[in-house]
Every structure is written in C-alpha cells, then in structure tokens.
Protein backbone atom coordinates (compact mmCIF):
# COMPACT_ATOMS: atom_id res chain seq x y z
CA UNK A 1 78.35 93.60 116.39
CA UNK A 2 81.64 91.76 117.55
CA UNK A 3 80.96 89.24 115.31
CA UNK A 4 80.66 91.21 112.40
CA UNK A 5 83.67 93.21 113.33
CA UNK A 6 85.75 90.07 113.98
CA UNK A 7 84.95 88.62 110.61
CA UNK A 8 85.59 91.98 108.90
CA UNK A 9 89.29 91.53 110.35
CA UNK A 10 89.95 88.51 109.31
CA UNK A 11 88.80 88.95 105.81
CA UNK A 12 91.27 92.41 106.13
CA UNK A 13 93.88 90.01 107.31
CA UNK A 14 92.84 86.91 104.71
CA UNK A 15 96.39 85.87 103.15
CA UNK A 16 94.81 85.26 99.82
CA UNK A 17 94.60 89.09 99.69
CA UNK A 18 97.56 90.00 100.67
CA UNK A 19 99.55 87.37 98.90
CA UNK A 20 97.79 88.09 95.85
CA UNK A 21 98.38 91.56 95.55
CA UNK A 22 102.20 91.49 96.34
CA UNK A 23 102.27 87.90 94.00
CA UNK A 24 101.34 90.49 91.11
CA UNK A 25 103.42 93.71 92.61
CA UNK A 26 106.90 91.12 92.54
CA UNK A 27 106.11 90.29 89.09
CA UNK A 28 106.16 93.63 88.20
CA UNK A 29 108.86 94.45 90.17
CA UNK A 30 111.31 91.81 89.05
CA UNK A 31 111.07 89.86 92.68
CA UNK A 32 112.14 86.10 91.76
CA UNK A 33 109.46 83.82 94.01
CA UNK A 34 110.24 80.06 94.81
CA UNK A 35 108.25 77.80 97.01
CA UNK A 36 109.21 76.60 99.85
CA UNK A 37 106.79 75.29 102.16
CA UNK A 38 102.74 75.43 103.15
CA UNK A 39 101.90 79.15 103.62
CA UNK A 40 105.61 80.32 102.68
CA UNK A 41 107.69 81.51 100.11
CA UNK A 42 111.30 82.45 99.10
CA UNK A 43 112.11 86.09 97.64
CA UNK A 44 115.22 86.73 95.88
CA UNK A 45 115.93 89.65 93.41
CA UNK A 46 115.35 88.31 89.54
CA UNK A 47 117.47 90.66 86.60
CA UNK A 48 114.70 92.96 86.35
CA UNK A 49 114.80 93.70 89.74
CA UNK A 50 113.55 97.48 90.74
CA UNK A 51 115.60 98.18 94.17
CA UNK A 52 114.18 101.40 94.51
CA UNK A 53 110.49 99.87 94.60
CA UNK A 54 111.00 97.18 97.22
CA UNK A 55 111.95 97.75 100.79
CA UNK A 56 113.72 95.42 103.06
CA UNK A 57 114.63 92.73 100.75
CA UNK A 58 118.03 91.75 101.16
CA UNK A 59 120.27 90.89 98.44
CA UNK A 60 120.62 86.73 99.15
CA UNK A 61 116.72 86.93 99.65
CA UNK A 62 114.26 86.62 102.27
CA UNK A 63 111.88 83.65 103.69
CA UNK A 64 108.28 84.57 104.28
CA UNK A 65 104.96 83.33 105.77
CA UNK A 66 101.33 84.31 104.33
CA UNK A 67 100.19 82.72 107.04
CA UNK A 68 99.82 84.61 110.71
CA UNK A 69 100.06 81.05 112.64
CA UNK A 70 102.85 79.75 111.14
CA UNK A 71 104.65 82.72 111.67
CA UNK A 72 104.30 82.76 115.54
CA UNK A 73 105.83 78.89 115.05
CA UNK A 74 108.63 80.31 112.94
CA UNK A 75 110.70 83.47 114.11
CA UNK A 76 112.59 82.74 111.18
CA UNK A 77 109.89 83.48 108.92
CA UNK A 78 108.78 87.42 108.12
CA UNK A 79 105.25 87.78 108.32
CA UNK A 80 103.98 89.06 105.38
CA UNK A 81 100.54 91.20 106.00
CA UNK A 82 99.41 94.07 104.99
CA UNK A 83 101.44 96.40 107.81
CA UNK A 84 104.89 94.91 107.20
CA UNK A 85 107.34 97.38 105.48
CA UNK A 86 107.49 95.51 102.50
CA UNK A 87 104.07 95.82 101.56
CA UNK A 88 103.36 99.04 102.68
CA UNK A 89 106.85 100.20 100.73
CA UNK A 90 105.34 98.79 97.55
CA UNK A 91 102.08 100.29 98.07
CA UNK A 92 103.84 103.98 98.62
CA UNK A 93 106.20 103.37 95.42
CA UNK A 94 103.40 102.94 94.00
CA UNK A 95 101.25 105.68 94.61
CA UNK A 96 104.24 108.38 94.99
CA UNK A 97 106.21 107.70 91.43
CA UNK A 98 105.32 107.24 88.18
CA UNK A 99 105.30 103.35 87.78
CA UNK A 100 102.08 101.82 86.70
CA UNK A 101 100.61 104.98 86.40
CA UNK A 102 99.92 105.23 82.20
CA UNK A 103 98.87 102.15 80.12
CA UNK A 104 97.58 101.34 76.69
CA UNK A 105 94.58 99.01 76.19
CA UNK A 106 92.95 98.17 72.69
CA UNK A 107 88.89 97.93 72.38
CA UNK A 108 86.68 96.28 69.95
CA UNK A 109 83.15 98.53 69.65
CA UNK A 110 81.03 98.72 66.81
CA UNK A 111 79.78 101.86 67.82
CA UNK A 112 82.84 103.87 67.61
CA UNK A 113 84.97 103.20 64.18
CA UNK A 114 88.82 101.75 64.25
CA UNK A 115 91.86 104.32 65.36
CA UNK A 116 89.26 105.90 68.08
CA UNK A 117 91.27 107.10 71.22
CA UNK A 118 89.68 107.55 74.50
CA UNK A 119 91.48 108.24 77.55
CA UNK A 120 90.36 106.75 80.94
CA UNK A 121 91.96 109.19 83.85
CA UNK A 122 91.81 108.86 87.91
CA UNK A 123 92.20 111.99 89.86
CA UNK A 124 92.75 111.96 93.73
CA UNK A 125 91.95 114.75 96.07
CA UNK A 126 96.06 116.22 97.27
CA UNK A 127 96.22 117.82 100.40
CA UNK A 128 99.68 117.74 102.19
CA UNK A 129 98.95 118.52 105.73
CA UNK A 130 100.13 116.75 108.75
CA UNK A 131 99.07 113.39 109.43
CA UNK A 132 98.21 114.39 112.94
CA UNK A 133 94.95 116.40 111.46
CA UNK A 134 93.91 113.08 110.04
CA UNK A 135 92.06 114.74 106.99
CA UNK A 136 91.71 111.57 105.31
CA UNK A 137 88.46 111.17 107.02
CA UNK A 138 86.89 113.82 105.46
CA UNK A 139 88.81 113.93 102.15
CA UNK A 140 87.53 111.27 99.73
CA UNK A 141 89.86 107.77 99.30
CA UNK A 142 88.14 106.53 96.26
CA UNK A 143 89.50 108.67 92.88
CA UNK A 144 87.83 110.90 90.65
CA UNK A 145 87.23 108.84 87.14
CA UNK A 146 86.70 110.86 83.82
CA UNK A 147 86.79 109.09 80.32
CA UNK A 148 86.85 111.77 77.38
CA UNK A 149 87.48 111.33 73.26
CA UNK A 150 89.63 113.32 71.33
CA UNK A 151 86.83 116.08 71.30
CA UNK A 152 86.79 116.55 74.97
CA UNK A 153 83.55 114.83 75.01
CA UNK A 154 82.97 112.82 78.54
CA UNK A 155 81.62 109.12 78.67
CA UNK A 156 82.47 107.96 81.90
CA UNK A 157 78.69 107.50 82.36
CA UNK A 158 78.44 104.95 79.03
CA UNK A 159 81.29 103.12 79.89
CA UNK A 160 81.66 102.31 83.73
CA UNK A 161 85.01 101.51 84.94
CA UNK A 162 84.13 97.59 85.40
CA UNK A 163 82.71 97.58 82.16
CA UNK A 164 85.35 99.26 80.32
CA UNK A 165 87.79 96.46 82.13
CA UNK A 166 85.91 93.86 80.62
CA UNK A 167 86.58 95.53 77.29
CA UNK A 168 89.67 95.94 77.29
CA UNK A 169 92.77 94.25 75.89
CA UNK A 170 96.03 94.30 76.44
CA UNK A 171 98.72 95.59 73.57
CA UNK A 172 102.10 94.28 73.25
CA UNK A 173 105.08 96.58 74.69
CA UNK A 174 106.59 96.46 71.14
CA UNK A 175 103.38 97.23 69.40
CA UNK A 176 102.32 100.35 72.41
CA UNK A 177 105.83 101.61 71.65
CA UNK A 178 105.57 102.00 67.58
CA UNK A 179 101.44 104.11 68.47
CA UNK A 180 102.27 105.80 71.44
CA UNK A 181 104.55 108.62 68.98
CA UNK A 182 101.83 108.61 66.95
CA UNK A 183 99.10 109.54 68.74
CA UNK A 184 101.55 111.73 71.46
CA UNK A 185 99.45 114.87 70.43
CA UNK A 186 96.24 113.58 70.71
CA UNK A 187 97.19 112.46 74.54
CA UNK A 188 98.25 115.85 75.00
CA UNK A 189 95.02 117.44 74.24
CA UNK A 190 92.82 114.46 76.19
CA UNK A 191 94.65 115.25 78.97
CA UNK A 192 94.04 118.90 79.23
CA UNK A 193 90.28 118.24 78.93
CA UNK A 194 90.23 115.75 81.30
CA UNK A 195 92.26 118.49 83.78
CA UNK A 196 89.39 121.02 82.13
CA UNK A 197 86.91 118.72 83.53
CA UNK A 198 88.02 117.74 86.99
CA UNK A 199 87.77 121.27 87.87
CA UNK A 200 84.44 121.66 88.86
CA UNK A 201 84.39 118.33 90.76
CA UNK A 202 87.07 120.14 93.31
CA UNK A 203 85.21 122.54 95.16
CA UNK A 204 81.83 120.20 96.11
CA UNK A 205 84.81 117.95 97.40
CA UNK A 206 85.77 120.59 99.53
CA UNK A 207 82.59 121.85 100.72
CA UNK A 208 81.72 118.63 101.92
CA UNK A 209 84.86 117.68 103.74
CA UNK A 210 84.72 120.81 105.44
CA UNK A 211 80.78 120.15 106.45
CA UNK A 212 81.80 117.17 108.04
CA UNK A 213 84.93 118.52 109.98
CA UNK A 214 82.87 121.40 111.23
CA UNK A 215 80.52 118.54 112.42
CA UNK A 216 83.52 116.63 114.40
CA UNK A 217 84.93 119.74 115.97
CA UNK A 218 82.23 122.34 116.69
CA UNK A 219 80.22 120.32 118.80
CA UNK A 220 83.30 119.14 120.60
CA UNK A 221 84.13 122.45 121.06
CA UNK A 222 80.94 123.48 122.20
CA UNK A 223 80.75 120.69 125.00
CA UNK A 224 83.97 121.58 126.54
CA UNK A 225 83.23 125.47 126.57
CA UNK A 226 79.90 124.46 128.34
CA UNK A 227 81.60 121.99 130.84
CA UNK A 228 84.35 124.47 131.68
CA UNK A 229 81.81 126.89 132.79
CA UNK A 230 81.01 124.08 135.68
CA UNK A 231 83.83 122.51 135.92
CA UNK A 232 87.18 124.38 136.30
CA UNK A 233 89.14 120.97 135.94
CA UNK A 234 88.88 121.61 132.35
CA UNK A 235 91.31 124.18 131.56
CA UNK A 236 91.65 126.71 128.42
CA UNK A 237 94.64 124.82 126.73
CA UNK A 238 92.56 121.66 126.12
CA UNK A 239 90.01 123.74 124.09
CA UNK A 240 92.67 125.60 122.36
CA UNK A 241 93.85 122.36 121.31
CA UNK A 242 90.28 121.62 118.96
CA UNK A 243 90.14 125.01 118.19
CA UNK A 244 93.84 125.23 116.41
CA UNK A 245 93.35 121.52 115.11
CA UNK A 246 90.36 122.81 113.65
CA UNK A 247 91.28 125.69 112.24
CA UNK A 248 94.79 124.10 110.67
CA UNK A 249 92.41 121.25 108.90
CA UNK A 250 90.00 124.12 107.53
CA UNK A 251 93.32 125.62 106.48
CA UNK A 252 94.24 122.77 104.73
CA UNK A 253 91.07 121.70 103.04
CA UNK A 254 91.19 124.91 101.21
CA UNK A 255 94.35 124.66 99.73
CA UNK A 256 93.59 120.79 98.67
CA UNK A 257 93.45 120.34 95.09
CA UNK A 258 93.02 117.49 92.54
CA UNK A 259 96.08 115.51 91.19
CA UNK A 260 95.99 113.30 87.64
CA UNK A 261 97.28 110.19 89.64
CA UNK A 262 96.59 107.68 86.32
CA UNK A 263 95.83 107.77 82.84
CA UNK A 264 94.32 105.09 80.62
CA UNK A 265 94.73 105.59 76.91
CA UNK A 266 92.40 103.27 74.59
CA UNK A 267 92.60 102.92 70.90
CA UNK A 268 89.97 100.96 69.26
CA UNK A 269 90.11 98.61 66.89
C-alpha cells in the first residue's frame, strides 16, 4: 500500500505534468519562455502579456526549476509544482473568469449535412460555502457534459467527449470572428436547452452528496453521544461541533446549483 501511494505522488508531482500544463497556460497567456538550463527555464512577460492572469511574475522575469532536486541545490531557482502561487493563480483565473471558457471547432460528418451547429457545454455543481465544511468531497469534481443541435435534441451519448476531440478542428480567429454574428441566435437558443437540460441532473447530485454526508457525520455523531454516556471526558461542545458542521453542509447542499462553466460551439462542414 506504501508503494502504491508513493508512486501515486510522484506521478502527482512528475514535472512533465506540471510543466506541460503551465508550457500551454504561458502561451496563452502571453508569458515569453527561454531556456536556460537542465530542468529550468526563464519567464519574462511577451506583448500579449495578461497581468491579471499570472501571479507573482515580476516585471524583469523570473528563473524557475521543473525539477524538485535541483531546486533544493538552487535557492535561486522558484520551484515550479503544482502548489506554487503561480500555478495555482493560473488555475483559479482560469476557472473564476471568462478566459478559455467558449470556443469554435469545425467537424467533418457525413451524417449530419454542412452549416450543422452543435454545442458541446460543461456544467459544474456551485456551492459557495466555507471551505472549512469541505463539501467538495461529496459534491462531484468532474463536470456535467451535454451536447444538443439547434432543435434541443441531446447527443452527448453518440458523440463522447474523447471522440468528439478527435473530430474536431480548429477555425481561424479571423474566420470564428466573420460566423460567430451569424449564427449569435442560434447559440442563444442551444444554450437555453442545454440550461433546460441540466436541470434534472441537479437534484440526484444533491441527493447523493447529502447520502454520503449523512454517512460521515451521523455515525460520528452517534459514537460520541454513546461514549459520553461512559465517559464524561467527552463534553457537549465537541458534539455540538458535528452537529452544526453537519447541519451548515446540509444547508449548503441544498442551495447548490449548476453553473454553465464552458461552452463548445461546432459547425460542420
């Protein structure tokens, strides 16, 4: 069990991961990237840089390591993994604003005839509650997917996410900018059926975080009231601590609702 626990780490930890995700995110981002050693790079901001997007890079640029040895041999180096501020402030710009979170893909299937729009969206479960509660382990991490036509028809089930990937092509920025005013209206009504749709998704969601918070608290609850009975050591304000935890994540679960965090849009051709 260690062992597979310690290997599970380091392929958390692998560099290749790390480096490869931020690689694409300072692309994106306008984050100028020069070599300059083994394990190491040097990050200045380009002319498309996006200041808001990016935390802690100074203006004359940073050195940093991929690499968790080398940085313990170089203080000078920032060690770039998946809890430094950098990455984490990329990964929060890009869940909390709008960037990256509409695109336009083309797709060649005989089965559907040219001009067909589809729209691919990802919904994620919101719940704003203190992080204290810790609902995320009964809320689900992995989004909701829908794919719908112009008819509100859904097709998620044809044309799996990986699949649809494979698909896919990419449209030039001038070409997405001359369709996307034509087909504006059509977007508008994909996107209220694929709101239509997530609806009934919401409350299973629910019903089954709240099933599995009952089963982390009640029996805790239920051990302590038993052991106080015995043991007076346990006093009334560590119970009322569960029960109030409890009660404010139950609280919380039922106000949690579904949010349109990405949308897809697919013409074929």
């Amino acid at each position: 069990m260690a062992e597979d626990l310690i290997a599970a780490i380091e392929e958390e930890e692998s560099e290749e991961q790390v480096r490869d995700y931020m690689m694409e995110a300072f692309d994106i981002l306008g984050v100028d990237v020069e070599d300059h050693a083994e394990h190491s790079d040097i990050l200045r901001p380009g002319e498309q840089y996006r200041a808001g997007h990016v935390a802690e890079l100074p203006e004359d640029g940073m050195t940093v390591t991929w690499d968790r040895r080398n940085a313990l041999e170089r203080e000078d180096l920032a060690f770039m993994s998946w809890e430094h501020p950098m990455v984490t402030g990329v990964m929060d710009s890009v869940t909390s604003s709008g960037l990256g979170k509409a695109a336009l893909a083309s797709l060649s299937v005989k089965a559907l005839p040219p001009g067909t729009l589809l729209m691919e969206a990802l919904f994620t479960v919101h719940c704003p509650a203190p992080d204290a509660l810790q609902l995320t382990r009964y809320l689900p991490v992995s989004p909701l997917r829908l794919l719908v036509d112009v008819n509100g028809k859904e097709l998620s089930g044809a044309l799996p996410h990986n699949r649809l990937n494979e698909m896919c092509s990419n449209i030039r920025r001038r070409t997405a900018q001359a369709i996307v005013p034509q087909i504006r209206p059509q977007v508008e009504t994909m996107v209220d059926h694929v709101e239509r749709l997530s609806e009934p998704h919401l409350e299973p969601l629910k019903a089954r975080a709240l099933e599995q918070l009952a089963a982390s608290f009640e029996p805790e609850i239920r051990r302590l009231e038993a052991l106080q009975k015995v043991n007076p050591a346990i006093r009334e304000e560590e119970i009322d601590f569960f029960r109030n935890q409890f009660e404010a994540a139950r609280d919380a679960i039922g106000h949690a609702s579904l949010a349109l965090e990405g949308i897809r849009v697919i013409v074929t051709s």
